[in-house]
Protein backbone atom coordinates (compact mmCIF):
# COMPACT_ATOMS: atom_id res chain seq x y z
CA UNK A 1 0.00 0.00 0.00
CA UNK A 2 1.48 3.50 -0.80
CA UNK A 3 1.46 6.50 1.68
CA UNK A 4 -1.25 8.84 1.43
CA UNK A 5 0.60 11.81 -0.22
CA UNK A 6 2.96 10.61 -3.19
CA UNK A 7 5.55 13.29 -4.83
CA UNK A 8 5.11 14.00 -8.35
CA UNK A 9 8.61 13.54 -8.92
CA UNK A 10 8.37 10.47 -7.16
CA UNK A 11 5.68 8.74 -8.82
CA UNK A 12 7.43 9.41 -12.47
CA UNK A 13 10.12 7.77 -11.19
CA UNK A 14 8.17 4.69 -9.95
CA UNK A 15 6.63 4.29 -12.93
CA UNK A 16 10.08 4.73 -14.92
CA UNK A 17 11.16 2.08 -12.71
CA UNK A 18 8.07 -0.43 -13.86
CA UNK A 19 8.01 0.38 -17.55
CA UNK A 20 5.42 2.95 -17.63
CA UNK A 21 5.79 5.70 -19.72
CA UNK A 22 3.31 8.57 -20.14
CA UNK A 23 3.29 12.05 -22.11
CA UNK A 24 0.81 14.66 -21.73
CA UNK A 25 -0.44 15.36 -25.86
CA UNK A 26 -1.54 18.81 -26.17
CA UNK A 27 -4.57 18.06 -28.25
CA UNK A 28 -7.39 20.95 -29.16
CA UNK A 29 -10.29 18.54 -29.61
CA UNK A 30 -11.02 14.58 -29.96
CA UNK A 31 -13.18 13.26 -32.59
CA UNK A 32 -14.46 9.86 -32.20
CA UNK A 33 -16.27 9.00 -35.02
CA UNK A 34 -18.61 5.71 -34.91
CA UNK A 35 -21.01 4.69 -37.77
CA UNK A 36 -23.71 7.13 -37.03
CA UNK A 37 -22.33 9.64 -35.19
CA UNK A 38 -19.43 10.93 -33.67
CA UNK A 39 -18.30 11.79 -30.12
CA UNK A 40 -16.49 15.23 -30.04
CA UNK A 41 -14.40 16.25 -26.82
CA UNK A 42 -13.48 19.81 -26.51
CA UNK A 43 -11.08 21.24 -24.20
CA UNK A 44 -9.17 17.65 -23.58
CA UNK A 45 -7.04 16.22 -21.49
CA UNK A 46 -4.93 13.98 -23.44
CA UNK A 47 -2.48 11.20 -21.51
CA UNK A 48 -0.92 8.73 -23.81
CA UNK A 49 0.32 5.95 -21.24
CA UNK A 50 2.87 3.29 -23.06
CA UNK A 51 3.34 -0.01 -20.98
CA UNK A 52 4.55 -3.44 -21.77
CA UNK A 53 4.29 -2.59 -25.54
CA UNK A 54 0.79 -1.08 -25.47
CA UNK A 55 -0.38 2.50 -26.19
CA UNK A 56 -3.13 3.76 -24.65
CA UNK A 57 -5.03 6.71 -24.27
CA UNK A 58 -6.71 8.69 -21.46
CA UNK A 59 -9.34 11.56 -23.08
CA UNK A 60 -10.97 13.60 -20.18
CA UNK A 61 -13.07 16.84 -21.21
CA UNK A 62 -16.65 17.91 -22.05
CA UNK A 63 -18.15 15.36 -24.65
CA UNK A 64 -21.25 16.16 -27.24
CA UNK A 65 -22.83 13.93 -29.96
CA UNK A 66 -22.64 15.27 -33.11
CA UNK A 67 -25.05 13.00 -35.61
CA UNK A 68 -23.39 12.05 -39.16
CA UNK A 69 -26.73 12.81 -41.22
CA UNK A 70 -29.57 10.22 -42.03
CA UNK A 71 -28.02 6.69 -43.69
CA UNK A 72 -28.94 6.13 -46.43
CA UNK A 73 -30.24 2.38 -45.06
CA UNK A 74 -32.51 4.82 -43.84
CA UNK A 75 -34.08 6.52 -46.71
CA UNK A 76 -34.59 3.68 -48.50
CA UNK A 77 -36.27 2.50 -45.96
CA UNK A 78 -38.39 5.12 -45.75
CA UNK A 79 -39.01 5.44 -49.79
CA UNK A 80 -39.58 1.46 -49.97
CA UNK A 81 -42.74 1.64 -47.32
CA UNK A 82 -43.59 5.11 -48.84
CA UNK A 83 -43.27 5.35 -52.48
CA UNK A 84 -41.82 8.69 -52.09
CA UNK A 85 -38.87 9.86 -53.61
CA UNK A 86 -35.33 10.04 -52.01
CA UNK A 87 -35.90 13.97 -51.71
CA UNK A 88 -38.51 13.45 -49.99
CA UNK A 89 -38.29 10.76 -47.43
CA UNK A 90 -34.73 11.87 -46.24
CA UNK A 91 -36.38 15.48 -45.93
CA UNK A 92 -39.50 13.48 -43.53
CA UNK A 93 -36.38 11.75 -41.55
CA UNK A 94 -34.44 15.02 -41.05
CA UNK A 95 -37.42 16.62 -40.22
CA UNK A 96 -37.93 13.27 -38.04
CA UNK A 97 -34.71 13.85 -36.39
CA UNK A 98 -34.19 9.87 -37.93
CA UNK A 99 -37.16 8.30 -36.31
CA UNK A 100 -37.99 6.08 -39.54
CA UNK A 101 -41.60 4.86 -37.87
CA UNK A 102 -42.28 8.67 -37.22
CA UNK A 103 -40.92 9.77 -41.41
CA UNK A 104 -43.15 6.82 -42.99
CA UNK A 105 -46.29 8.00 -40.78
CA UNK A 106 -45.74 11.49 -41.37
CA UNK A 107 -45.56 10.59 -45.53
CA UNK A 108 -48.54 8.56 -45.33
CA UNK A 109 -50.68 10.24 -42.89
């Protein structure tokens, strides 16, 4: 068990001494981008941490969801239970914010 209070100075050494390196990254945002969407993180913290042959990376800072648009899986979706155009059913699902039961009802309602 460590003491309660470890020096800075101390702790970089310690973790010199077990294999650990780790670099502060001055980074201006993080973009994670997933199929859908993607997770932005302004005003990060980046750590990159290298041990026993593995990078990794610590992100802290104030995450949003930024949406990629509407897939077009989605529209066609939409235009195969609608008969409407492309134009059309992508404007229902934007309109929709996505919701492809809510775009087809909206078309044929």
């Amino acid at each position: 068990m460590m003491p309660g209070k470890i020096n800075p100075k101390q702790m970089q050494r310690m973790m010199k001494q077990m294999g650990i390196q780790n670099e502060e990254l001055d980074a201006e945002e993080v973009i994670i981008k997933l199929r859908d969407r993607e997770l932005v993180i302004s005003n990060p913290q980046v750590t990159k941490v290298q041990m026993q042959g593995t990078v990794t990376f610590q992100i802290l800072g104030d995450a949003q969801e930024r949406t990629l648009g509407i897939p077009q899986e989605d529209i066609k979706m939409v235009m195969d239970a609608t008969g409407k155009s492309q134009d059309e059913s992508k404007q229902a699902l934007e309109e929709t914010d996505g919701d492809i039961a809510e775009a087809i009802e909206k078309l044929t309602g």
